[in-house]
Protein backbone atom coordinates (compact mmCIF):
# COMPACT_ATOMS: atom_id res chain seq x y z
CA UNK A 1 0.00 0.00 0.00
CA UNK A 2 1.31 3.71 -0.86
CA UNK A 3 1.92 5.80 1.47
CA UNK A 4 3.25 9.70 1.58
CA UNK A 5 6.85 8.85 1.42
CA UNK A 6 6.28 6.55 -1.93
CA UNK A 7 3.78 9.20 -3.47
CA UNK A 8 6.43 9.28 -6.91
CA UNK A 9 6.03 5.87 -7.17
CA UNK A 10 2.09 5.43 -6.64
CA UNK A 11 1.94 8.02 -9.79
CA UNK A 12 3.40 5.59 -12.20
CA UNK A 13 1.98 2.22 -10.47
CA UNK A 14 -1.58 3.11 -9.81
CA UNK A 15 -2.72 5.28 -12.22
CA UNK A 16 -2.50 3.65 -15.62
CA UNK A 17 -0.43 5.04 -18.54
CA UNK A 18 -2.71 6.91 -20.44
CA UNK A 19 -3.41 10.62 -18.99
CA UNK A 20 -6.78 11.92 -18.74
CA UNK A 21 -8.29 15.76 -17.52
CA UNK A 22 -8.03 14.01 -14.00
CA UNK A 23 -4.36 13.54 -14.28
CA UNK A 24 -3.91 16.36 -15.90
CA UNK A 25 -5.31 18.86 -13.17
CA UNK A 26 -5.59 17.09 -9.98
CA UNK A 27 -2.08 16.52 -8.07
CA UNK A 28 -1.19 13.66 -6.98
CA UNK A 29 -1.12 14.59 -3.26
CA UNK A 30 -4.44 15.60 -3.41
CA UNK A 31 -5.74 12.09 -4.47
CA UNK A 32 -3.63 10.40 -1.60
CA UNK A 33 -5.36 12.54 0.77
CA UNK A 34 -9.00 11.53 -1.03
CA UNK A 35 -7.54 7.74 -1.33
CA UNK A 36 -6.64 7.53 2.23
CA UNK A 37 -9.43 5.73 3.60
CA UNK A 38 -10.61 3.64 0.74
CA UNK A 39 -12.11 0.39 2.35
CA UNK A 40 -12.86 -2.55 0.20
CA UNK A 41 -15.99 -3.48 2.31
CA UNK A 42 -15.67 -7.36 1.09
CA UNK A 43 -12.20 -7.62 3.01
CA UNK A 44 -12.77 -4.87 5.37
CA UNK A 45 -8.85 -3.58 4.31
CA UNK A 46 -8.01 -0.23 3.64
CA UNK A 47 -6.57 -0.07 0.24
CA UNK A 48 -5.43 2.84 -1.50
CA UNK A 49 -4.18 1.05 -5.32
CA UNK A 50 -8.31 -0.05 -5.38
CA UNK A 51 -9.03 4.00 -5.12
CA UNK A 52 -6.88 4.69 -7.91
CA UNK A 53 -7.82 2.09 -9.97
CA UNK A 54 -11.62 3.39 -9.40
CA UNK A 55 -10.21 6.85 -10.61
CA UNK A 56 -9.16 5.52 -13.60
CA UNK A 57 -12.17 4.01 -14.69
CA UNK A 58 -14.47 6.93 -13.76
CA UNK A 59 -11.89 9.65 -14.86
CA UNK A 60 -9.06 8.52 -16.80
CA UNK A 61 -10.55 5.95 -19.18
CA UNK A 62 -14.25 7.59 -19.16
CA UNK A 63 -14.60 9.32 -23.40
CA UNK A 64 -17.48 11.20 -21.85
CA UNK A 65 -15.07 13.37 -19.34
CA UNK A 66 -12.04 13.30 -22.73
CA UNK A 67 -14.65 14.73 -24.83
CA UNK A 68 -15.85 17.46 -22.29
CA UNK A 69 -12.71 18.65 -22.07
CA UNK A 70 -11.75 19.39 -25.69
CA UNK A 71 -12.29 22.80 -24.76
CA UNK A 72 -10.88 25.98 -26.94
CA UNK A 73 -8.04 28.03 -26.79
CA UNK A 74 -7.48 29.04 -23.17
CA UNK A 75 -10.08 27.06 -21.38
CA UNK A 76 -7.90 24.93 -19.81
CA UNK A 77 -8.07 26.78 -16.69
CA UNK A 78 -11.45 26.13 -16.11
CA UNK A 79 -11.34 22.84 -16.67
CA UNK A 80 -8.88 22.67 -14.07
CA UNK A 81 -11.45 25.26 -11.40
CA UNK A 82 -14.50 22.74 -12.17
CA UNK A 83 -12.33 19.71 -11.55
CA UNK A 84 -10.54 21.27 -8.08
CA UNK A 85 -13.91 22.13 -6.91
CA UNK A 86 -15.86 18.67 -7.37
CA UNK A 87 -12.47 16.64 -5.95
CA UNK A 88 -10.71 19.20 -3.91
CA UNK A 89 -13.62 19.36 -0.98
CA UNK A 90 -13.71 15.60 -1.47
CA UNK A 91 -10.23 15.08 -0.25
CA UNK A 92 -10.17 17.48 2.82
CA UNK A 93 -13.93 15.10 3.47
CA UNK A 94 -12.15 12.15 3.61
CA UNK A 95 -8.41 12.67 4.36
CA UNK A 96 -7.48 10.17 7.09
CA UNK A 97 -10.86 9.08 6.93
CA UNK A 98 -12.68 5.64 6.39
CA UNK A 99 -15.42 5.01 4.01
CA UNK A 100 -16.48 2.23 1.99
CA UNK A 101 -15.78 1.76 -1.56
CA UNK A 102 -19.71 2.18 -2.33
CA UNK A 103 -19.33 5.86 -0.80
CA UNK A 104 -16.30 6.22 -2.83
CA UNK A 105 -17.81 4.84 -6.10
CA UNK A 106 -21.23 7.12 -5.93
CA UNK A 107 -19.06 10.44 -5.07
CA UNK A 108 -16.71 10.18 -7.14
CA UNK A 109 -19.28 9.06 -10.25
CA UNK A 110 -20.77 12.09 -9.27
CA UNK A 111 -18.19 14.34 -9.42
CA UNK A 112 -17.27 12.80 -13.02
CA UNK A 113 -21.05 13.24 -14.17
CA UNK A 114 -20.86 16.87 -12.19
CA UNK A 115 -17.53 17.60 -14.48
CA UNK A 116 -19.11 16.74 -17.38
CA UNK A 117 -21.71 18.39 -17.14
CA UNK A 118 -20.18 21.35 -16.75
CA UNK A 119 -17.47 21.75 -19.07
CA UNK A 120 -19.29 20.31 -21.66
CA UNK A 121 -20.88 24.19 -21.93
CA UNK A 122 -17.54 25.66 -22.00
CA UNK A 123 -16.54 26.93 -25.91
CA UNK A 124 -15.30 24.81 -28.40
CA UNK A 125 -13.98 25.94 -31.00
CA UNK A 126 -14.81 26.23 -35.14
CA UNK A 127 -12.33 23.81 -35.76
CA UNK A 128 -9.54 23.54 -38.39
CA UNK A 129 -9.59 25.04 -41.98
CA UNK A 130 -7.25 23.43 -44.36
CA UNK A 131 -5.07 22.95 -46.68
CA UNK A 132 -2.81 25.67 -44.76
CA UNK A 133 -1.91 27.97 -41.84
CA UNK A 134 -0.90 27.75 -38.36
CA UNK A 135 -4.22 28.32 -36.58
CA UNK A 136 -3.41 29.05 -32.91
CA UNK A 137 -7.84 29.19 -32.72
CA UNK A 138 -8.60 25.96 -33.73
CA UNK A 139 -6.49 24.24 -31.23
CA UNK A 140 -8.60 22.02 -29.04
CA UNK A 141 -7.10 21.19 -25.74
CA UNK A 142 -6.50 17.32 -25.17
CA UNK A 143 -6.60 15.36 -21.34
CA UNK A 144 -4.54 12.46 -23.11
CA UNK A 145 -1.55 14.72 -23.32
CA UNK A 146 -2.64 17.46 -21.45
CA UNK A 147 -1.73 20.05 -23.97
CA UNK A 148 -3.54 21.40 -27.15
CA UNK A 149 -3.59 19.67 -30.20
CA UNK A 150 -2.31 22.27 -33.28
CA UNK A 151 -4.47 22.10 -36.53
CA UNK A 152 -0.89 20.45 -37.79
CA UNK A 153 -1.31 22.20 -41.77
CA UNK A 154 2.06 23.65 -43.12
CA UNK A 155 2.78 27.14 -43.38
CA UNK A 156 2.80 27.16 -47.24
CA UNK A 157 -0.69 27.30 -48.70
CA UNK A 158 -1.14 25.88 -52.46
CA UNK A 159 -0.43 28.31 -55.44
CA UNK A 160 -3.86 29.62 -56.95
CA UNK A 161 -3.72 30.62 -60.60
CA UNK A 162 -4.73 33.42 -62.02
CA UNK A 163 -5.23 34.38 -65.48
CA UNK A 164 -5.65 37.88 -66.62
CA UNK A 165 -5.30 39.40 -70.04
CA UNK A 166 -2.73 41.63 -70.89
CA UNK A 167 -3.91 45.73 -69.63
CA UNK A 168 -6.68 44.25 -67.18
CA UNK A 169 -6.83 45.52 -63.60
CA UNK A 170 -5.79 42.89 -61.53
CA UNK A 171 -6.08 41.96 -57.72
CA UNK A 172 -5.22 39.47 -54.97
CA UNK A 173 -5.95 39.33 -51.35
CA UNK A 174 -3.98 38.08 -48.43
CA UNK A 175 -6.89 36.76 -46.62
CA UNK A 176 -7.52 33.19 -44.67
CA UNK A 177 -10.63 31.52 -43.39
CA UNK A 178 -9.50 31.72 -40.11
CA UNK A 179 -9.43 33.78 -37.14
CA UNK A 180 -6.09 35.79 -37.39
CA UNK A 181 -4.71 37.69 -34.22
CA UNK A 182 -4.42 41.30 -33.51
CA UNK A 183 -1.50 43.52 -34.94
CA UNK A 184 -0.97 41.21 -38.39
CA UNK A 185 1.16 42.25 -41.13
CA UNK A 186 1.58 41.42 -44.51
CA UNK A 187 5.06 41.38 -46.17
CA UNK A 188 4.07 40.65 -50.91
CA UNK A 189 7.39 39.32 -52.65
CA UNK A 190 7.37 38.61 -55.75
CA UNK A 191 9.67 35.97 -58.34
CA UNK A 192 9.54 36.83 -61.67
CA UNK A 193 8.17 34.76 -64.90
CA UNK A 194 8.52 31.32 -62.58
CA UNK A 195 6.07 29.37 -60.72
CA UNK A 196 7.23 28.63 -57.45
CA UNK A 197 7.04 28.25 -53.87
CA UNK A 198 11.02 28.18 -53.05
CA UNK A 199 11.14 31.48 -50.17
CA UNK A 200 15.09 32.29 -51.81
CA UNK A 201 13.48 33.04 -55.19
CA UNK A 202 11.52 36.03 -53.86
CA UNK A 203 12.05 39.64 -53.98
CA UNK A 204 9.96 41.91 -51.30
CA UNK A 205 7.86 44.14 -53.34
CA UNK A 206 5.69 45.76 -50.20
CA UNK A 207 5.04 45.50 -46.58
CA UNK A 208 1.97 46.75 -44.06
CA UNK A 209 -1.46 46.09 -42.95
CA UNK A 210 -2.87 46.12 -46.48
CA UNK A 211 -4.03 42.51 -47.62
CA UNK A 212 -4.62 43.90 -50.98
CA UNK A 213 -2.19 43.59 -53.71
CA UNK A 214 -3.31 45.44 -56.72
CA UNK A 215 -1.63 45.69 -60.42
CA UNK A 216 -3.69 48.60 -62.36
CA UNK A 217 -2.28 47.66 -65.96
CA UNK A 218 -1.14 43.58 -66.26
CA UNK A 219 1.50 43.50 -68.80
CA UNK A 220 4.26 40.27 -69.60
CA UNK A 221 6.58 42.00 -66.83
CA UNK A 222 3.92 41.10 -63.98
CA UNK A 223 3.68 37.22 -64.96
CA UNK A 224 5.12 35.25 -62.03
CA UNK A 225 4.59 33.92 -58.73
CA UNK A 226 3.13 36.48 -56.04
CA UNK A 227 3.50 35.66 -52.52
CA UNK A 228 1.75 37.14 -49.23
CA UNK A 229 2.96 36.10 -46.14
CA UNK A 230 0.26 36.77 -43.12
CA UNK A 231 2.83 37.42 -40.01
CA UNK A 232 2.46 38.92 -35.82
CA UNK A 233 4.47 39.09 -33.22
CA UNK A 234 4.71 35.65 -32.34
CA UNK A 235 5.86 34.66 -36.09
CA UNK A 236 4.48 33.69 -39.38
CA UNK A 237 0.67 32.18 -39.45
CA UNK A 238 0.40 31.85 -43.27
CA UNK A 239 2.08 32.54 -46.86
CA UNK A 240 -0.42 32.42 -49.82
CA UNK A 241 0.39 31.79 -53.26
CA UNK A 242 -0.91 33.49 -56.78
CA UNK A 243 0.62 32.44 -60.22
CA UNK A 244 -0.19 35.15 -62.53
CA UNK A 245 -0.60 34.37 -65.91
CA UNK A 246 -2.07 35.09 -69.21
CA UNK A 247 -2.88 35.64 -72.66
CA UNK A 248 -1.48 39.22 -74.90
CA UNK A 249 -3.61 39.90 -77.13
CA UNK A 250 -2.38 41.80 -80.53
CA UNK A 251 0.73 43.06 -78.92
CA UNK A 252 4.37 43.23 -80.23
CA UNK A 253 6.85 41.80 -78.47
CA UNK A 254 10.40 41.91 -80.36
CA UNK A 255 8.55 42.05 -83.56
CA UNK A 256 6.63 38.41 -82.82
CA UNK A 257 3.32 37.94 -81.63
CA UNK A 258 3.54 36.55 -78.06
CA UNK A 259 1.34 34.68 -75.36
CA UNK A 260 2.01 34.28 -71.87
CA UNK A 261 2.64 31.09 -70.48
């Protein structure tokens, strides 16, 4: 049986492997105190592993409490608040005191269905947008690995083509479907004739808050590869992608008729 001195040990031996909103917000010390008097009423023993083990099962390896607590951005911390207040009271009840496994199981079923409950009407969140972007607002927090899961798309969103004929007005726009934090900037670079994504190949053309690129008159020195990269403090969130191309129409181009590519 654990006891104070072995706490370390009792982490890694009673609760099982996989981590769960309980383990992720409740410390250990705190569930020695609650485990303390756990009697098995068939044996009439006092035994603390059979406490954790009944953790587990109602917190740990219970979908319902995993799902309540994929929670949005920054809600972690009231996962942890609802979670300290159902089990927290519970431990100073019953530290160094006995009770019977059946008071155990109904409390602490209680305090799972209570948790529940309750997170379940914290926000979630819209979700991911792909193909690209790092989207800090569609992380969902996760009790298996008590941290939040990133949408995981790369930084580099596919080129879009755009054809345009030769003296049209022509416009692109630095824009994502996702939320975007305060204070953004865009930085438009530019690579000539190719169509690429390779960052070395570009040549800044602008920089600001403007997430409008505009070219008044498209001519054959505009076709290329346009890029907008979305940045804020904290570092890039997105570069975008336009392939300008075309067709010239009657024009003269070292005394041949020409078409873009």
């Amino acid at each position: 049986m654990c006891t104070s001195a072995l706490w370390f040990m009792c982490v890694s031996l009673l609760f099982s492997t996989t981590l769960s909103c309980y383990q992720c917000f409740v410390d250990v010390q705190d569930s020695l105190r609650l485990c303390w008097g756990h009697i098995l009423t068939e044996h009439n023993i006092r035994n603390v592993d059979a406490c954790f083990r009944k953790l587990d099962r109602i917190f740990n390896n219970n979908q319902s409490v995993i799902e309540a607590g994929r929670v949005g951005k920054g809600y972690d911390k009231q996962l942890k608040e609802i979670l300290d207040a159902e089990i927290l009271p519970m431990a100073e009840e019953m530290d160094k005191q006995l009770n019977n496994d059946t008071v155990y199981e109904v409390r602490l079923q209680t305090a799972a269905d209570n948790f529940i409950a309750a997170a379940s009407k914290l926000p979630r969140v819209s979700g991911c947008f792909p193909p690209c972007g790092f989207q800090s607002a569609g992380a969902v927090y996760n009790c298996i690995t008590c941290q939040y899961d990133s949408c995981e798309f790369p930084l580099d969103c596919p080129v879009t083509e755009i054809k345009v004929s030769e003296n049209s007005r022509t416009q692109m726009w630095c824009d994502v479907p996702f939320s975007l934090p305060n204070n953004i900037e865009m930085i438009w670079r530019f690579a000539e004739e190719v169509k690429t994504q390779q960052v070395d190949q570009f040549k800044d053309v602008t920089a600001g808050m403007d997430k409008l690129y505009s070219i008044p008159s498209t001519s054959l020195q505009h076709q290329g590869t346009y890029q907008c990269e979305i940045f804020s403090v904290q570092g890039s969130i997105a570069r975008l992608y336009y392939y300008l191309i075309g067709l010239c129409i009657g024009q003269q181009y070292h005394r041949k008729q020409v078409r873009w590519r």
